[in-house]
Protein backbone atom coordinates (compact mmCIF):
# COMPACT_ATOMS: atom_id res chain seq x y z
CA UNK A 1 100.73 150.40 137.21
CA UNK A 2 97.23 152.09 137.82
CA UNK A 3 96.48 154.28 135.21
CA UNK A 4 94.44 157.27 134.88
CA UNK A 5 91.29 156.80 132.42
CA UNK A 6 92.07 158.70 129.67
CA UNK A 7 89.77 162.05 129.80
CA UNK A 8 89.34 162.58 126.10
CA UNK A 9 85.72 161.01 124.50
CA UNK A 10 87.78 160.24 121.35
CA UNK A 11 90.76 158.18 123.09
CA UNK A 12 87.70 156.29 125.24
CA UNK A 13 85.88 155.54 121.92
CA UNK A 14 88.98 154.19 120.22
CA UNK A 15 89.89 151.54 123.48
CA UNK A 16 85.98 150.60 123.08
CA UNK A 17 85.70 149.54 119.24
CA UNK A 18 89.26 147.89 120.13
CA UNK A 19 87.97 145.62 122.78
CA UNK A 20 84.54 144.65 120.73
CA UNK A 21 87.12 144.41 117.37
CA UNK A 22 89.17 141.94 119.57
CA UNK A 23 85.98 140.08 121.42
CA UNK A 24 84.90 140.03 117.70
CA UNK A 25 87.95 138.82 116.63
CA UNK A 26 88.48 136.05 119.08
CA UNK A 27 84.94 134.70 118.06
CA UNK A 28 85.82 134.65 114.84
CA UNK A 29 89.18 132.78 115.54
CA UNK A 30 87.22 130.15 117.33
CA UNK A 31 84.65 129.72 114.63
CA UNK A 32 87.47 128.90 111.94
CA UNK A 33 89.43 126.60 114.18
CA UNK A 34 86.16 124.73 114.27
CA UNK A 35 85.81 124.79 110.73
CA UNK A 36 88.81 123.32 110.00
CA UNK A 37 89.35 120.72 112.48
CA UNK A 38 88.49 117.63 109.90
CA UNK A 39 89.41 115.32 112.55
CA UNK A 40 86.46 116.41 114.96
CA UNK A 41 84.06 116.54 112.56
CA UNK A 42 84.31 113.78 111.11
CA UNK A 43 84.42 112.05 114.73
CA UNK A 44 81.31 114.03 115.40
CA UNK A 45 79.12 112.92 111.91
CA UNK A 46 80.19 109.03 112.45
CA UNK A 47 78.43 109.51 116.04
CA UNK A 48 75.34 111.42 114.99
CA UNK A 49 75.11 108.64 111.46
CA UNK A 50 76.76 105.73 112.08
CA UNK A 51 74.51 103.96 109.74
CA UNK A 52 74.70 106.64 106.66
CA UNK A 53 78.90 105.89 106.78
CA UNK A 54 78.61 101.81 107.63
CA UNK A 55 76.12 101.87 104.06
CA UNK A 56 79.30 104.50 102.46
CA UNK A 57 81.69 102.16 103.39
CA UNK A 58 79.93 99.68 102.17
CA UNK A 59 79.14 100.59 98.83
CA UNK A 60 82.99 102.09 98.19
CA UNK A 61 84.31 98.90 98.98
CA UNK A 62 81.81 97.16 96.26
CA UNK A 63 82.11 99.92 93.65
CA UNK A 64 86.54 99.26 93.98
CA UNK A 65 86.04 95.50 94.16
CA UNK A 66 84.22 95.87 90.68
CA UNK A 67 86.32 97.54 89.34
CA UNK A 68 89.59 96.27 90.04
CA UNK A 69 88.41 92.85 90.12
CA UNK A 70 90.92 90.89 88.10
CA UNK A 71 89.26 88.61 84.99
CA UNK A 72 89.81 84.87 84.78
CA UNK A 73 92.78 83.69 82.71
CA UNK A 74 91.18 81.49 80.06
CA UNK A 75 91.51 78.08 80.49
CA UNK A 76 95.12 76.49 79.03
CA UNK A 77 94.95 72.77 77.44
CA UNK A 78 97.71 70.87 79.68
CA UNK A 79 97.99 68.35 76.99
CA UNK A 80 95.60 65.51 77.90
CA UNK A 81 95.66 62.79 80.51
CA UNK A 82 98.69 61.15 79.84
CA UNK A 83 100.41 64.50 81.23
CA UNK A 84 98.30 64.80 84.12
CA UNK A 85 99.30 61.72 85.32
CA UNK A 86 102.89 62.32 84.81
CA UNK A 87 102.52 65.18 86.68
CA UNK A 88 100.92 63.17 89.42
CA UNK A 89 103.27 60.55 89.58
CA UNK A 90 106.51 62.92 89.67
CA UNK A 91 104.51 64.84 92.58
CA UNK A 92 104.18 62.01 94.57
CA UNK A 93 107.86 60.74 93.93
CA UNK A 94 109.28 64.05 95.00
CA UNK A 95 109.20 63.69 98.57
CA UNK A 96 110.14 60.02 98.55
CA UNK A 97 113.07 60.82 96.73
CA UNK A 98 114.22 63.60 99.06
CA UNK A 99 113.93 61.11 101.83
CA UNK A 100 116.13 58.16 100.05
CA UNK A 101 118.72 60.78 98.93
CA UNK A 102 118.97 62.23 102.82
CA UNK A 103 119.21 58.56 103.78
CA UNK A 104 122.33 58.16 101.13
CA UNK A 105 124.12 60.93 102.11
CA UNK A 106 123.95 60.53 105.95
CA UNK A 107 125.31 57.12 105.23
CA UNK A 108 127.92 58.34 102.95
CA UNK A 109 129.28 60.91 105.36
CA UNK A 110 128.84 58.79 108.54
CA UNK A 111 131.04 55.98 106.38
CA UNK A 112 133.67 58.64 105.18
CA UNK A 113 133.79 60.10 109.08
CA UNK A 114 134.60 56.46 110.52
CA UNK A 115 136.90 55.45 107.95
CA UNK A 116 138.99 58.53 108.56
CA UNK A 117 138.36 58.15 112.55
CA UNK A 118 139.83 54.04 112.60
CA UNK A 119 142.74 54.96 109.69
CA UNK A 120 145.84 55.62 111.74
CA UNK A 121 147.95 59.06 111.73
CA UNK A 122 151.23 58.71 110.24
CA UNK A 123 153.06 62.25 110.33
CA UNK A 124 153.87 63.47 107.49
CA UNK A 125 158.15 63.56 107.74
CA UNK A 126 158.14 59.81 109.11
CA UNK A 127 156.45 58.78 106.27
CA UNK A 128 159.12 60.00 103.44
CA UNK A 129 162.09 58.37 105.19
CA UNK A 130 163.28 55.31 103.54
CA UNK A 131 164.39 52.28 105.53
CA UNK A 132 168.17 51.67 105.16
């Protein structure tokens, strides 16, 4: 699909500014991509400052831990010693207690399983009939 060069200046002049419009164009395309690939440049600034964003980073995390830092509650009056140590005490007792009541009930079903286990099976329709 040769095809002739067209003869006519004007015709010629038009495909030229065409091809430098596209070239032009197709620079210009490839500059804004550039522009607006966020990803790369930020890639590209953390390896040319590594230092300038470790000292950002550093100083956003402070400046959001100051503010958002919760305040203390203020300190409540648990009602004296006496209280404490009831506290204590039931503390301690808690897990004792969940030991002795496991130890009652294993005993209590193992005791309800053998008595069942050694009573003997009487079916149910022998059982009704009188003895004449």
């Amino acid at each position: 699909m040769d095809q002739k060069p067209p003869t006519n200046p004007e015709i010629r002049e038009l495909i030229r500014s065409s091809a430098a419009a596209r070239s032009c164009l197709e620079c210009e395309a490839v500059a804004l991509r550039r522009r607006l690939d966020i990803p790369a440049q930020v890639r590209e600034s953390v390896k040319n400052q590594p230092f300038g964003w470790l000292l950002g980073s550093l100083v956003a995390g402070l400046t959001t831990s100051f503010l958002i830092r919760r305040r203390p509650a203020p300190a409540r009056n648990n009602g004296g010693a006496k209280s404490r140590f009831l506290g204590l005490v039931l503390t301690t007792a808690r897990p004792l207690l969940k030991i002795w009541l496991t130890r009652q009930l294993k005993q209590w079903i193992a005791g309800t399983l053998s008595a069942r286990l050694a009573a003997p099976s009487v079916p149910a329709s022998r059982s009704n009939i009188k003895s004449t």
